[in-house]
PDB file of N, CA and C in Angstrom:
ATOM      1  N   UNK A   1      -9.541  -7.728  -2.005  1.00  0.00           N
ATOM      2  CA  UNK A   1      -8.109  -7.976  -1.978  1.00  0.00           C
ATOM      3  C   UNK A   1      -7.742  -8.547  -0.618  1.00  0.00           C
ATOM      4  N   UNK A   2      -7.125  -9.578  -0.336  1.00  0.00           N
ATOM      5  CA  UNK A   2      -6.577 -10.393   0.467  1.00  0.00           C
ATOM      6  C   UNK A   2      -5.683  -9.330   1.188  1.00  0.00           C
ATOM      7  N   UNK A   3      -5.640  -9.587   2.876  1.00  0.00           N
ATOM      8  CA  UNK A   3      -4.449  -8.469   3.857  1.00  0.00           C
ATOM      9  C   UNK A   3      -3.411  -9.436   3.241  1.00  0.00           C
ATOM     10  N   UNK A   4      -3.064 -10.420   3.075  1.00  0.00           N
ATOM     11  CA  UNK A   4      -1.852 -10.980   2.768  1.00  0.00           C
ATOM     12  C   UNK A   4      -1.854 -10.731   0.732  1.00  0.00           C
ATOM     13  N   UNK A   5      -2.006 -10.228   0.584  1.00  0.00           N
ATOM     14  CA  UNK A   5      -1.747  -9.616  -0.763  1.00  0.00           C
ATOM     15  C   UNK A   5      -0.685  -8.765  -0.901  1.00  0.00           C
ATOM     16  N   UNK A   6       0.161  -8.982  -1.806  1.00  0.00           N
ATOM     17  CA  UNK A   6       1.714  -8.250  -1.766  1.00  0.00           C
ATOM     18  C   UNK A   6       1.707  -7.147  -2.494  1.00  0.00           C
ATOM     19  N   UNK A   7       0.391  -7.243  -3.353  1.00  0.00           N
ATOM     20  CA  UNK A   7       0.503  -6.154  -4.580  1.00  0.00           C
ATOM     21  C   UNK A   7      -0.145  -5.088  -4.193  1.00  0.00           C
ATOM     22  N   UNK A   8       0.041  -4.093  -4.552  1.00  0.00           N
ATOM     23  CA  UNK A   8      -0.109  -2.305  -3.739  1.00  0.00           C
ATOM     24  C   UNK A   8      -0.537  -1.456  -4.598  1.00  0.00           C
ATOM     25  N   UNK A   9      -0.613  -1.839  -5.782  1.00  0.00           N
ATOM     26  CA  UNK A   9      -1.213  -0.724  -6.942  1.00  0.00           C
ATOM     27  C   UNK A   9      -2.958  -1.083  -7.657  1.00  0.00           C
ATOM     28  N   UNK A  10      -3.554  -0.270  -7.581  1.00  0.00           N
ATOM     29  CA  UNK A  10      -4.923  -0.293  -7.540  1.00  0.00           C
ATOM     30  C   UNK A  10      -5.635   0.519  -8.712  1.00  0.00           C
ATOM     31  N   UNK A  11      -6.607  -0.248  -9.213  1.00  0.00           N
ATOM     32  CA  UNK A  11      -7.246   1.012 -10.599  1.00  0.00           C
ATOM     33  C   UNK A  11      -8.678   1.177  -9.858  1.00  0.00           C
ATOM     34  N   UNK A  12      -8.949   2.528 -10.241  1.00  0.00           N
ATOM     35  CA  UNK A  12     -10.098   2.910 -10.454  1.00  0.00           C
ATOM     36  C   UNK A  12     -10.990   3.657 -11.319  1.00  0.00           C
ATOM     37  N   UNK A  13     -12.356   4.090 -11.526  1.00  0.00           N
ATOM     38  CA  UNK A  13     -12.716   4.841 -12.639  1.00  0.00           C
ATOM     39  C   UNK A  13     -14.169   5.450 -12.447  1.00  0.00           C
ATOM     40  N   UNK A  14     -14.842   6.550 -12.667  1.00  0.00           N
ATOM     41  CA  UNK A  14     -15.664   7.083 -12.468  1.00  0.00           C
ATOM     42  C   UNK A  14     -16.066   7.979 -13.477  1.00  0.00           C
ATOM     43  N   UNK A  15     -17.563   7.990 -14.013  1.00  0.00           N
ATOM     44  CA  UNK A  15     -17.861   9.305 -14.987  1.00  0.00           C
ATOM     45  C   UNK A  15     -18.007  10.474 -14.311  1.00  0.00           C
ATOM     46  N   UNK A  16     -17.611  10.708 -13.216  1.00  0.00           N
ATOM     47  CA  UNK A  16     -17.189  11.971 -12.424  1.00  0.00           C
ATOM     48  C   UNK A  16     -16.591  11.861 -11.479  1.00  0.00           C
ATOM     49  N   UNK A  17     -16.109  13.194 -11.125  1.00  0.00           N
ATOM     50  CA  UNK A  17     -15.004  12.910 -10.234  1.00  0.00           C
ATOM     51  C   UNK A  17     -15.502  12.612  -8.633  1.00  0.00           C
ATOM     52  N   UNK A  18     -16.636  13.161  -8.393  1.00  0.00           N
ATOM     53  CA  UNK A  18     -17.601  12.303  -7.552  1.00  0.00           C
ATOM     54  C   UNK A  18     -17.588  10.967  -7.159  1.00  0.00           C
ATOM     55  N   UNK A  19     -17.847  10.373  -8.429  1.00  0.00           N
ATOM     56  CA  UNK A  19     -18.412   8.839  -8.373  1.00  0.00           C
ATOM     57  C   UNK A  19     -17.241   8.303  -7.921  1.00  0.00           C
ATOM     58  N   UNK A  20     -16.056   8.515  -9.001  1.00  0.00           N
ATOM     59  CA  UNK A  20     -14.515   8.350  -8.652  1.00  0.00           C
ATOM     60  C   UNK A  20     -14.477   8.113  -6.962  1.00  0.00           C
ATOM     61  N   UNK A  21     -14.660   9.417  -6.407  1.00  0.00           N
ATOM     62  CA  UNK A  21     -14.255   9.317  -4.656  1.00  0.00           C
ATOM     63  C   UNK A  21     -14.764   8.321  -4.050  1.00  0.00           C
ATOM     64  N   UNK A  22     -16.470   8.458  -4.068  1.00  0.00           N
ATOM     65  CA  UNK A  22     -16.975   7.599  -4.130  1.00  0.00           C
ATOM     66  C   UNK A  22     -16.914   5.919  -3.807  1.00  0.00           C
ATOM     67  N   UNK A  23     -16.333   5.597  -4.874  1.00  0.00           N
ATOM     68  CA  UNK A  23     -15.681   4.342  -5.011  1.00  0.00           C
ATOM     69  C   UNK A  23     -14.187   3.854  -4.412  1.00  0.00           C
ATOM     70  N   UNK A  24     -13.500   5.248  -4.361  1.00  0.00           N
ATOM     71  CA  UNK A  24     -11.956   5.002  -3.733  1.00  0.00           C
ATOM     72  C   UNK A  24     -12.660   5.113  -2.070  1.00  0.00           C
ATOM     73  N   UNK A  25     -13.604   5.882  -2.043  1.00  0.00           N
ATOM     74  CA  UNK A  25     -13.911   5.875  -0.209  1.00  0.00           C
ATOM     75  C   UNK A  25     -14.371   4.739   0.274  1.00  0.00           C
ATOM     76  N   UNK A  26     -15.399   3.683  -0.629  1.00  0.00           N
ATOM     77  CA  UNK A  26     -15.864   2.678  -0.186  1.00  0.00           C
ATOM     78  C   UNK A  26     -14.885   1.263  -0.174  1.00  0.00           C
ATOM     79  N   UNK A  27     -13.429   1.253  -1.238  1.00  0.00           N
ATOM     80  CA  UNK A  27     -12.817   0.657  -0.825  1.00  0.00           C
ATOM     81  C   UNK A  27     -11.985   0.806   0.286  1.00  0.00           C
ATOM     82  N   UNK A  28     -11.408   2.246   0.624  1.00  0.00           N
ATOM     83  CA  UNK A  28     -10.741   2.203   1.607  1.00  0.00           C
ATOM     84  C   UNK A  28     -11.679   1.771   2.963  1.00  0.00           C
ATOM     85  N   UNK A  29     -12.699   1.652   3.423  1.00  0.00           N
ATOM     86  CA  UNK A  29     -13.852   2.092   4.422  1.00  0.00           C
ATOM     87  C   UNK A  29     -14.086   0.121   4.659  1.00  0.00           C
ATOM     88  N   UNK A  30     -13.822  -0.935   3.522  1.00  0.00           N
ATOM     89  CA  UNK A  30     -14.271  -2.487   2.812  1.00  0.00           C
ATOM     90  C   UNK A  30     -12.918  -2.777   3.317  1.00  0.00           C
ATOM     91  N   UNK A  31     -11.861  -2.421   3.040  1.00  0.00           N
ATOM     92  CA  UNK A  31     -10.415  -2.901   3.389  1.00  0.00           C
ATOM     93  C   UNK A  31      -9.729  -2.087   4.792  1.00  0.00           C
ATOM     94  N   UNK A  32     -10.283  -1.179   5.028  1.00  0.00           N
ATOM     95  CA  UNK A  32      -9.422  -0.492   6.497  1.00  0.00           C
ATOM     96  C   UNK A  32      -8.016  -0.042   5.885  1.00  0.00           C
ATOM     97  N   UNK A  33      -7.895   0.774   4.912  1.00  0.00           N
ATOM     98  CA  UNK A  33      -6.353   0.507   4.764  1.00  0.00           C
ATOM     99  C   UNK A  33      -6.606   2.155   3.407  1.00  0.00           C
ATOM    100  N   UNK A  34      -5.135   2.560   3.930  1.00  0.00           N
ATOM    101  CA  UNK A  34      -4.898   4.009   3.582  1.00  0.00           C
ATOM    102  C   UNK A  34      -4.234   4.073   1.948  1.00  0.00           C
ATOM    103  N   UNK A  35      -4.005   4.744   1.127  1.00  0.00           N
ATOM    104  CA  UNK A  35      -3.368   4.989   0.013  1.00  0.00           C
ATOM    105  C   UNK A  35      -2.546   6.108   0.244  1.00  0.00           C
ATOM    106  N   UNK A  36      -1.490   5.173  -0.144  1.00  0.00           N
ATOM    107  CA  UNK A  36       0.069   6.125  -0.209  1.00  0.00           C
ATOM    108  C   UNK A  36       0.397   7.160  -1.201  1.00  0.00           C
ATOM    109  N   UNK A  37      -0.672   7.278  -2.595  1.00  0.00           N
ATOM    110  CA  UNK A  37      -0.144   7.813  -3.031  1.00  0.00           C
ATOM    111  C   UNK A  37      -1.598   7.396  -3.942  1.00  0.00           C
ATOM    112  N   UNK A  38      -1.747   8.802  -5.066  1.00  0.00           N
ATOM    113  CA  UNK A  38      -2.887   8.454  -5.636  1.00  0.00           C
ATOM    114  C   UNK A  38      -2.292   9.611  -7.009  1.00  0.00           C
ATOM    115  N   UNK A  39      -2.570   8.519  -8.295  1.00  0.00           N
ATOM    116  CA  UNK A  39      -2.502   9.957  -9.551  1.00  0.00           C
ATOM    117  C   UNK A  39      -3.931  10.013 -10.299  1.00  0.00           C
ATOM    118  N   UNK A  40      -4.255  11.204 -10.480  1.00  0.00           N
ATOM    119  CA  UNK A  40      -6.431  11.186 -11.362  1.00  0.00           C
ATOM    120  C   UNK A  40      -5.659  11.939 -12.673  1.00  0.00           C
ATOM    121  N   UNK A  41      -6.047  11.062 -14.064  1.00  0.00           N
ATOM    122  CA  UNK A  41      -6.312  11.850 -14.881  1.00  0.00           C
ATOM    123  C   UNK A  41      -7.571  11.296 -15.700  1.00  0.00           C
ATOM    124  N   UNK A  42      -7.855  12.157 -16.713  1.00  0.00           N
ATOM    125  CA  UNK A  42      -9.489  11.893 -17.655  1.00  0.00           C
ATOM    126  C   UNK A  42      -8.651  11.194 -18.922  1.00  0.00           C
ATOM    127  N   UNK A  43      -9.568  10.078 -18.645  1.00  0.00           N
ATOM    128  CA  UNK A  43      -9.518   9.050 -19.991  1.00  0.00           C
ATOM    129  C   UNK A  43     -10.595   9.376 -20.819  1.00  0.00           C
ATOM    130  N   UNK A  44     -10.877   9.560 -21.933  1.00  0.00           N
ATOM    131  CA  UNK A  44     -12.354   9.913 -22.498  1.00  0.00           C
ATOM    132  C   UNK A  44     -13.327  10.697 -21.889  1.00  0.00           C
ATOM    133  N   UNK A  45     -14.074  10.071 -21.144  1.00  0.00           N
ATOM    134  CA  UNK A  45     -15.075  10.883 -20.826  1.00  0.00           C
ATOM    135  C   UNK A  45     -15.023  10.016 -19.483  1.00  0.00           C
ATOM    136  N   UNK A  46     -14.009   9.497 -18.623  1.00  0.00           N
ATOM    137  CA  UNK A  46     -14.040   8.840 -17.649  1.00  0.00           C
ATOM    138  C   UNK A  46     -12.942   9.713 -16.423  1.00  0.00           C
ATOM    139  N   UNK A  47     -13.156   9.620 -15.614  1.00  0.00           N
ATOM    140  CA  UNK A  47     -11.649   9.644 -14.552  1.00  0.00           C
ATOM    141  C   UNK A  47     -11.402   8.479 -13.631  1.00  0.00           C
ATOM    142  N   UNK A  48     -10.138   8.375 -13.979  1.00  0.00           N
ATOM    143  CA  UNK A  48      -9.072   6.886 -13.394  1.00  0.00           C
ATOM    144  C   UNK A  48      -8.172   7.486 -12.644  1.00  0.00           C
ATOM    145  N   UNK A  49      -8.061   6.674 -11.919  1.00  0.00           N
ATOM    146  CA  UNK A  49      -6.944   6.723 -11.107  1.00  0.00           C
ATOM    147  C   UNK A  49      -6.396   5.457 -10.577  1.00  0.00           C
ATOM    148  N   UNK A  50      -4.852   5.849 -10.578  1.00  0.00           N
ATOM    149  CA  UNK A  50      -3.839   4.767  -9.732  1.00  0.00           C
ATOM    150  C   UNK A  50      -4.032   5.115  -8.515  1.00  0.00           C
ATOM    151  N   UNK A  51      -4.109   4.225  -7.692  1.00  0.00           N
ATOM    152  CA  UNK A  51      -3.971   4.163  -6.305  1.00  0.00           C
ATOM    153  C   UNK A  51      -2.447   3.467  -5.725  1.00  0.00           C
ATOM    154  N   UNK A  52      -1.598   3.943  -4.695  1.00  0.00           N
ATOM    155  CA  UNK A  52      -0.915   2.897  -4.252  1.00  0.00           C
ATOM    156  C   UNK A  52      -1.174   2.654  -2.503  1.00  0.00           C
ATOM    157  N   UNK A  53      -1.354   1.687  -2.474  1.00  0.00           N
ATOM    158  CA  UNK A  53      -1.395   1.159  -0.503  1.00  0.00           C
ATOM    159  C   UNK A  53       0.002   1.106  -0.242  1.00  0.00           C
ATOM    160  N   UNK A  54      -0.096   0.652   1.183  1.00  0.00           N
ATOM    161  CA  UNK A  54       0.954   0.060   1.945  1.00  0.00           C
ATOM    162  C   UNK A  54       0.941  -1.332   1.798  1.00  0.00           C
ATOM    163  N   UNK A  55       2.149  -1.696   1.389  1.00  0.00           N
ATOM    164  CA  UNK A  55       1.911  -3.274   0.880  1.00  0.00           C
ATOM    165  C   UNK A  55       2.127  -4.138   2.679  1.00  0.00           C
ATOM    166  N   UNK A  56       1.408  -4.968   2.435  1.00  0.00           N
ATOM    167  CA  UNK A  56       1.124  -5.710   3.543  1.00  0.00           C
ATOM    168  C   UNK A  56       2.719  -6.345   4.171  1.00  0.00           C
ATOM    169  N   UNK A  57       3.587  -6.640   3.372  1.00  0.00           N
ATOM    170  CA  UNK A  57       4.952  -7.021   3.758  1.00  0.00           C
ATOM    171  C   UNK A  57       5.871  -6.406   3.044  1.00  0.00           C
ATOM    172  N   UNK A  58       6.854  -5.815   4.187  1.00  0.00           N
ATOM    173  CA  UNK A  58       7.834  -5.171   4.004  1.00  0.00           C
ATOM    174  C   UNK A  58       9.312  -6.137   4.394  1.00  0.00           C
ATOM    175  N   UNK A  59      10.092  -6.693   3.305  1.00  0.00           N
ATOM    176  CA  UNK A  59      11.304  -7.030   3.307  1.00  0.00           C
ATOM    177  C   UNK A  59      12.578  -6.265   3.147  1.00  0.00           C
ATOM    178  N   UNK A  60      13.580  -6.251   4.054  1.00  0.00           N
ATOM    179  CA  UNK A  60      14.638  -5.501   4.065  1.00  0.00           C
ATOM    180  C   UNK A  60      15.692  -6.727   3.581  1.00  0.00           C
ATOM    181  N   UNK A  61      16.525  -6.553   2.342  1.00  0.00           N
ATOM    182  CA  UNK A  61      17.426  -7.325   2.024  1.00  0.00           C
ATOM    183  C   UNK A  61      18.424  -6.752   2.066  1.00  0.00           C
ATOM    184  N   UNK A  62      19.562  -7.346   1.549  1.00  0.00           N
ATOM    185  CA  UNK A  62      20.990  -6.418   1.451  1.00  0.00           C
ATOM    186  C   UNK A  62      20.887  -6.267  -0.335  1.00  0.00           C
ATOM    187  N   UNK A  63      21.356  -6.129  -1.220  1.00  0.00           N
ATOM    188  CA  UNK A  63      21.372  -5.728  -2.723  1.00  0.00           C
ATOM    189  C   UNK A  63      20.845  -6.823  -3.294  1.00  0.00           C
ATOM    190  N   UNK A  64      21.456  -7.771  -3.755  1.00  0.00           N
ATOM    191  CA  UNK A  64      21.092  -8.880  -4.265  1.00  0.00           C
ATOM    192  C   UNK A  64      20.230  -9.773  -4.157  1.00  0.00           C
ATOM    193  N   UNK A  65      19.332  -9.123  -2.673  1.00  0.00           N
ATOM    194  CA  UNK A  65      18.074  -9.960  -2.166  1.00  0.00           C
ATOM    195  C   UNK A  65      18.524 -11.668  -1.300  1.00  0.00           C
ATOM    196  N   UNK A  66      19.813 -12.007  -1.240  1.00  0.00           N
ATOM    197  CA  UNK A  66      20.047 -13.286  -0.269  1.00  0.00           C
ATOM    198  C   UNK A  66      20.109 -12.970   0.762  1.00  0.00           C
ATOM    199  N   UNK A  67      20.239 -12.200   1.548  1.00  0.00           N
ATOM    200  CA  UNK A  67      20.337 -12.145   3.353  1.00  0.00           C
ATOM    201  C   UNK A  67      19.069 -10.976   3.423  1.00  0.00           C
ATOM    202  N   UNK A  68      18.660 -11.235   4.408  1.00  0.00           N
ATOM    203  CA  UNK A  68      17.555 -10.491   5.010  1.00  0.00           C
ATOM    204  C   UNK A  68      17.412 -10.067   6.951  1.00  0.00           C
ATOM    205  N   UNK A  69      17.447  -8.777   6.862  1.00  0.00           N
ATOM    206  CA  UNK A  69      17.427  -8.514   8.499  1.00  0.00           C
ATOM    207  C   UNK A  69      16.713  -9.198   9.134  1.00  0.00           C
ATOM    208  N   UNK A  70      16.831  -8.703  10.593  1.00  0.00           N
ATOM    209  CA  UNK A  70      15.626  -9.419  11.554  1.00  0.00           C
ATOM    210  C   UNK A  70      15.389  -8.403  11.988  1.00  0.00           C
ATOM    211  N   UNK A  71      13.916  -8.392  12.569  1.00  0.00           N
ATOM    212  CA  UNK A  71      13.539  -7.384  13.483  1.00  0.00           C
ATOM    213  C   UNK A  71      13.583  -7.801  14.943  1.00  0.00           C
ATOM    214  N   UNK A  72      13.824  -7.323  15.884  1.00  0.00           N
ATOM    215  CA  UNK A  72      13.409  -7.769  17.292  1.00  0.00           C
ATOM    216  C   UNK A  72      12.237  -6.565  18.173  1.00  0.00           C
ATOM    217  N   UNK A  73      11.704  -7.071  18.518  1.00  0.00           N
ATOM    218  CA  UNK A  73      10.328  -6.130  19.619  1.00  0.00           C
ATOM    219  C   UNK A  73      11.418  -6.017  21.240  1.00  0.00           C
ATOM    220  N   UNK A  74      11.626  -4.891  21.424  1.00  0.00           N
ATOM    221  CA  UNK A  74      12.080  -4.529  22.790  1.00  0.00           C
ATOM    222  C   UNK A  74      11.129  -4.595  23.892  1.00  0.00           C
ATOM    223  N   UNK A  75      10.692  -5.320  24.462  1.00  0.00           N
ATOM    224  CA  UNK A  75       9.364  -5.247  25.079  1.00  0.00           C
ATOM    225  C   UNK A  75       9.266  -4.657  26.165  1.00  0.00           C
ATOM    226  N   UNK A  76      10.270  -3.834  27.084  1.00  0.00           N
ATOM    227  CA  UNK A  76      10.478  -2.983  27.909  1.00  0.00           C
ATOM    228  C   UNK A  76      10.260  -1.407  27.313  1.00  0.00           C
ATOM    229  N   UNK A  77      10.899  -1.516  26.528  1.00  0.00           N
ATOM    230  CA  UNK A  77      10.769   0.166  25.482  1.00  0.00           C
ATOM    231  C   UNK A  77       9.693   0.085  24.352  1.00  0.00           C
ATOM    232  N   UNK A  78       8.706  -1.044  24.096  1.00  0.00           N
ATOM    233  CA  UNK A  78       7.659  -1.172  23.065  1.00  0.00           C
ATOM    234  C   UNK A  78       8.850  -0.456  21.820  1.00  0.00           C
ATOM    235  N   UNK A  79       9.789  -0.701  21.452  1.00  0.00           N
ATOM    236  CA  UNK A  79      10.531  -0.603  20.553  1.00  0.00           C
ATOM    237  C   UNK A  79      10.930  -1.984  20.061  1.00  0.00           C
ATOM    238  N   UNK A  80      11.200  -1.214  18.585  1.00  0.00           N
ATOM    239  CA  UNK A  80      10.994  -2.315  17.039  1.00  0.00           C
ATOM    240  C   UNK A  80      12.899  -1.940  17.453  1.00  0.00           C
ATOM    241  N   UNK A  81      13.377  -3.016  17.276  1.00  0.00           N
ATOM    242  CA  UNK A  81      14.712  -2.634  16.597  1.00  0.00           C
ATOM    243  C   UNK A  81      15.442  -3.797  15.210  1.00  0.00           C
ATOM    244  N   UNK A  82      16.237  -3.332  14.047  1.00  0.00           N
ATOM    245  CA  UNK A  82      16.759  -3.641  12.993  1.00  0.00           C
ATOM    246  C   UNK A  82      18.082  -4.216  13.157  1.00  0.00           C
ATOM    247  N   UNK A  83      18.384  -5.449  12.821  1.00  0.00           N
ATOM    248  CA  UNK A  83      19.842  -6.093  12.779  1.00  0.00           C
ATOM    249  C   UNK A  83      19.720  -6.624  11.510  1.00  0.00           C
ATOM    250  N   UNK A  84      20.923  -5.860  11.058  1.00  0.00           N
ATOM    251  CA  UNK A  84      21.500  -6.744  10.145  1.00  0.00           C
ATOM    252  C   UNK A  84      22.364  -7.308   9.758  1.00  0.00           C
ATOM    253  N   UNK A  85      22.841  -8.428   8.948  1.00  0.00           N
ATOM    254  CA  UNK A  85      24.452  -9.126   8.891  1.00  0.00           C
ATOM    255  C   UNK A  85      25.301  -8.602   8.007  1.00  0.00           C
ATOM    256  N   UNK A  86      24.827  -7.884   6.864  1.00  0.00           N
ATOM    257  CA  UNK A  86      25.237  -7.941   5.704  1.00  0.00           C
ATOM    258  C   UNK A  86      26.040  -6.463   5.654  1.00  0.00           C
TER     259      UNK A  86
END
């Protein structure tokens, strides 16, 4: 999966719950990158799971999605700060 990939939801599957980890450890370990949130249940004789990441871009809009904040870097205080118009 591409770092510039927007999409955040992930399948996986294992004939045990082993193999399962397994496989969720070697992607996280291949990509550097954490899961926000994870659900396991048994499909047949399998276990799956959803995974969700941190999606690589985060947009702040106002409702309707036409105006969008800015961020600015404070570079005296290594502080992020949020403006918005809307």
């Amino acid at each position: 999966m591409s770092s510039k990939n927007k999409r955040n939801i992930l399948y996986f599957k294992g004939k045990t719950m082993q193999k399962l980890y397994e496989r969720m450890q070697a992607w996280q370990k291949k990509h550097n990158k954490r899961f926000l949130s994870i659900s396991i249940q048994k499909d047949g004789d399998m276990f799956c799971a959803i995974a969700l990441t941190n999606p690589s871009e985060v947009v702040i809009t106002n409702l309707d999605g036409t105006k969008h904040a800015d961020l600015y870097f404070q570079q005296e205080s290594g502080l992020v700060a949020l403006a918005t118009s809307f």
